[in-house]
C-alpha atoms as a PDB file:
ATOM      1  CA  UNK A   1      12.930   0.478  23.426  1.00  0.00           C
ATOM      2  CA  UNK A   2      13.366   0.490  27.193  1.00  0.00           C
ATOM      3  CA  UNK A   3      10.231  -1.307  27.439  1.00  0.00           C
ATOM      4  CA  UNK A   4      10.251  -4.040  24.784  1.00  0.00           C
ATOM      5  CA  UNK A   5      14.187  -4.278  24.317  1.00  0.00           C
ATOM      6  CA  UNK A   6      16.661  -3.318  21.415  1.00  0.00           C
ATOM      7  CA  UNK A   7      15.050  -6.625  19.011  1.00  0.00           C
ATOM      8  CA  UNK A   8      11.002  -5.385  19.728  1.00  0.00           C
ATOM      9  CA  UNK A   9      10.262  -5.243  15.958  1.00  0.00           C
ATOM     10  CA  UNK A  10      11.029  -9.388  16.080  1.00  0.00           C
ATOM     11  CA  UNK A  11       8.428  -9.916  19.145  1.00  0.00           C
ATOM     12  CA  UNK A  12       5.369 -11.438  18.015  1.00  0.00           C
ATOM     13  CA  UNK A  13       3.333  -8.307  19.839  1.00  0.00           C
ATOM     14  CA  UNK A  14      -0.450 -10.053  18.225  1.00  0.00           C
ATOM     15  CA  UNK A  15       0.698  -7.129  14.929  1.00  0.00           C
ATOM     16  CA  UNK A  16      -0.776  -8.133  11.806  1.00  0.00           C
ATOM     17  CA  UNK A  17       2.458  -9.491  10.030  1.00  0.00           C
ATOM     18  CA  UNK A  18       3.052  -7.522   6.793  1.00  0.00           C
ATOM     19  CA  UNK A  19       2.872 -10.562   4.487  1.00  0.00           C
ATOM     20  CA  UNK A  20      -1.016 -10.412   5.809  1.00  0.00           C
ATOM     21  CA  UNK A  21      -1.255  -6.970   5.348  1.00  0.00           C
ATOM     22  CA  UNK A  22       0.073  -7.189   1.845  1.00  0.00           C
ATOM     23  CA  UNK A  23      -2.196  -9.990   0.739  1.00  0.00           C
ATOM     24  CA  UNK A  24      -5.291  -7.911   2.567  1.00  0.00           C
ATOM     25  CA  UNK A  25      -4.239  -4.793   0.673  1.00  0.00           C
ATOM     26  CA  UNK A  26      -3.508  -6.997  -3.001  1.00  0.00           C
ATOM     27  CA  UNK A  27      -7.395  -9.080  -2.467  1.00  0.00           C
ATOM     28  CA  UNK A  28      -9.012  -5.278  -2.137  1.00  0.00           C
ATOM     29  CA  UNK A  29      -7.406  -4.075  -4.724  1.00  0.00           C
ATOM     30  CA  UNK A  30      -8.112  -6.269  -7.086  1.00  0.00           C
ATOM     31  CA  UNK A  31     -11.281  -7.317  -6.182  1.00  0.00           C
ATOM     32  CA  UNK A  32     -11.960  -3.289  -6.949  1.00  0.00           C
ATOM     33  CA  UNK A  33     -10.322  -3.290 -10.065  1.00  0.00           C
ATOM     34  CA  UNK A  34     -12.526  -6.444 -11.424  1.00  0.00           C
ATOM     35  CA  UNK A  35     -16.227  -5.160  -9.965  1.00  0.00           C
ATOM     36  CA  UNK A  36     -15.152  -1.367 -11.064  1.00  0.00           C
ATOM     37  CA  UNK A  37     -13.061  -2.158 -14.426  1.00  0.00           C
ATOM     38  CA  UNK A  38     -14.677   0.840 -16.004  1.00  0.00           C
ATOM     39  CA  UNK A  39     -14.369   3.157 -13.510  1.00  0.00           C
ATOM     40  CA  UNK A  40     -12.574   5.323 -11.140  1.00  0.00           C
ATOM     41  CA  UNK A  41     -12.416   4.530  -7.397  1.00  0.00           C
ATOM     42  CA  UNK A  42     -10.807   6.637  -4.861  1.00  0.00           C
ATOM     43  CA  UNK A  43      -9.533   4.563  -1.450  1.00  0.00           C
ATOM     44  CA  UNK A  44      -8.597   5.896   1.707  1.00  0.00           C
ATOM     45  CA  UNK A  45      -6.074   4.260   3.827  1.00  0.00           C
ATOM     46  CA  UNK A  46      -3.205   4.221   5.901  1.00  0.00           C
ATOM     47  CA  UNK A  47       0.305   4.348   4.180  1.00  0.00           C
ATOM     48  CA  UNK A  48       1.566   0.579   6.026  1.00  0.00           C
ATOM     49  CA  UNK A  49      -1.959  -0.458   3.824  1.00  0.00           C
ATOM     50  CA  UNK A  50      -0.713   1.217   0.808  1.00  0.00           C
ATOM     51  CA  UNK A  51       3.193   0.733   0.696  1.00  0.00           C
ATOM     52  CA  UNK A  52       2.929  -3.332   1.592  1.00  0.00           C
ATOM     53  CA  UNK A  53       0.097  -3.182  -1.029  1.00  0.00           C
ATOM     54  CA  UNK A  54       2.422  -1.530  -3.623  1.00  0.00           C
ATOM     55  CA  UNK A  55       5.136  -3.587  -2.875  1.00  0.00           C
ATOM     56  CA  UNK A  56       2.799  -6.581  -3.870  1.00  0.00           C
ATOM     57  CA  UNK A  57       1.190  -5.330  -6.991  1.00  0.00           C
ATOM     58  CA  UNK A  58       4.462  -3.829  -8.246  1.00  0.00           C
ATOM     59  CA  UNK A  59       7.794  -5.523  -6.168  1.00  0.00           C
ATOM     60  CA  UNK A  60      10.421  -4.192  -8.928  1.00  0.00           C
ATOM     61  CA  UNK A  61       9.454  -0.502  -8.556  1.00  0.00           C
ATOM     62  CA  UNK A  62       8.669  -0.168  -4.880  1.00  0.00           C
ATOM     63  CA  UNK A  63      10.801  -2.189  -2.801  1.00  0.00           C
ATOM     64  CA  UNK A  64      10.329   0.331  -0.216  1.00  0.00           C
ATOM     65  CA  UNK A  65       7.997   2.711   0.487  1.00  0.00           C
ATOM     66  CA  UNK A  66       7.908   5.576   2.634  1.00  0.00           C
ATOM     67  CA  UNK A  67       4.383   7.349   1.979  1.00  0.00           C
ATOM     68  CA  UNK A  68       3.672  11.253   3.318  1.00  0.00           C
ATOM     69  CA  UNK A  69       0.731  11.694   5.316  1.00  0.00           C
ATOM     70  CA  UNK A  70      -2.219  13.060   3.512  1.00  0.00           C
ATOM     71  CA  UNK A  71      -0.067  12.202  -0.169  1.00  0.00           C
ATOM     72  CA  UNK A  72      -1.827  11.015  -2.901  1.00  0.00           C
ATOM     73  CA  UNK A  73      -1.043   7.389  -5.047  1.00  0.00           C
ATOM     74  CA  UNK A  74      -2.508   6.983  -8.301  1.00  0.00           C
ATOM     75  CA  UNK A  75      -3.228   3.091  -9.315  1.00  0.00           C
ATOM     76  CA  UNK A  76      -3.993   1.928 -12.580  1.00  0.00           C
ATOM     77  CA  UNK A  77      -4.521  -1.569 -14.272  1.00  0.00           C
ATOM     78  CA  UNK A  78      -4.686  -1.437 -18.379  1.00  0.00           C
ATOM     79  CA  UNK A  79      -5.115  -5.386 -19.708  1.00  0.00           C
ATOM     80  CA  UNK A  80      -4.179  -6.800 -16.556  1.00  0.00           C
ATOM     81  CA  UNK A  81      -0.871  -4.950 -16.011  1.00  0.00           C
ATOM     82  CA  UNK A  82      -0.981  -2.416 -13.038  1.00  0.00           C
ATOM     83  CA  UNK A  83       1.232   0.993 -13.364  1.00  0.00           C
ATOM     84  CA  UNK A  84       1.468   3.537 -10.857  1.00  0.00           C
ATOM     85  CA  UNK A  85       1.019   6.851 -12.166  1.00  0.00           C
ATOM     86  CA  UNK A  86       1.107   8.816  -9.251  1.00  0.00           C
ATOM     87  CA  UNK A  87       3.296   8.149  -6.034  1.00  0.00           C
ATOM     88  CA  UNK A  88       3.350   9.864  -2.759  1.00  0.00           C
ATOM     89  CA  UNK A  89       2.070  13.266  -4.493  1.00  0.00           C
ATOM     90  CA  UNK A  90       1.497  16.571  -1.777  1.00  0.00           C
ATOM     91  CA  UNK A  91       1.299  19.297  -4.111  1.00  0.00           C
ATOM     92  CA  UNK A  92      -2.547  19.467  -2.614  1.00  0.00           C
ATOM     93  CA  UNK A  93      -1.081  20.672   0.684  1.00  0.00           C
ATOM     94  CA  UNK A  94       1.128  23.752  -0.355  1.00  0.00           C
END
């Protein structure tokens, strides 16, 4: 903060702005669920990737997100309607 000031998060600092981000993460994702319809696809990313993506697909369930490193989001899309399953799972890591 000492740096950039008390208002750095309102700088344009050449950051991808999260609208981007969001339409990036929306285009992937559903350019993978229409060449992969039929099957299962795991995607690694970070959790700014995921949560703006989330946000997109599904805006009245995730208006935030706050993803745990190394958690695990399950994704699906049934008739054109996407459903989250699985959100921010780390049972893996005990």
């Amino acid at each position: 903060m000492k740096k950039w000031g008390s208002n750095w998060r309102e700088l344009d600092l050449g950051m991808e702005k999260f609208d981007d981000v969001s339409d990036r993460g929306y285009e992937f994702i559903a350019e993978l669920a229409n060449t992969y319809s039929d099957k299962r696809v795991l995607v690694v990313s970070h959790g700014a990737l995921i949560g703006l993506t989330l946000q997109r697909l599904l805006p009245d369930r995730f208006q935030k997100t706050q993803l745990d490193n190394t958690s695990i989001t399950i994704l699906n899309i049934k008739q054109g309607v996407w459903n989250c399953s699985i959100y921010n799972c780390t049972k893996h890591l005990d």
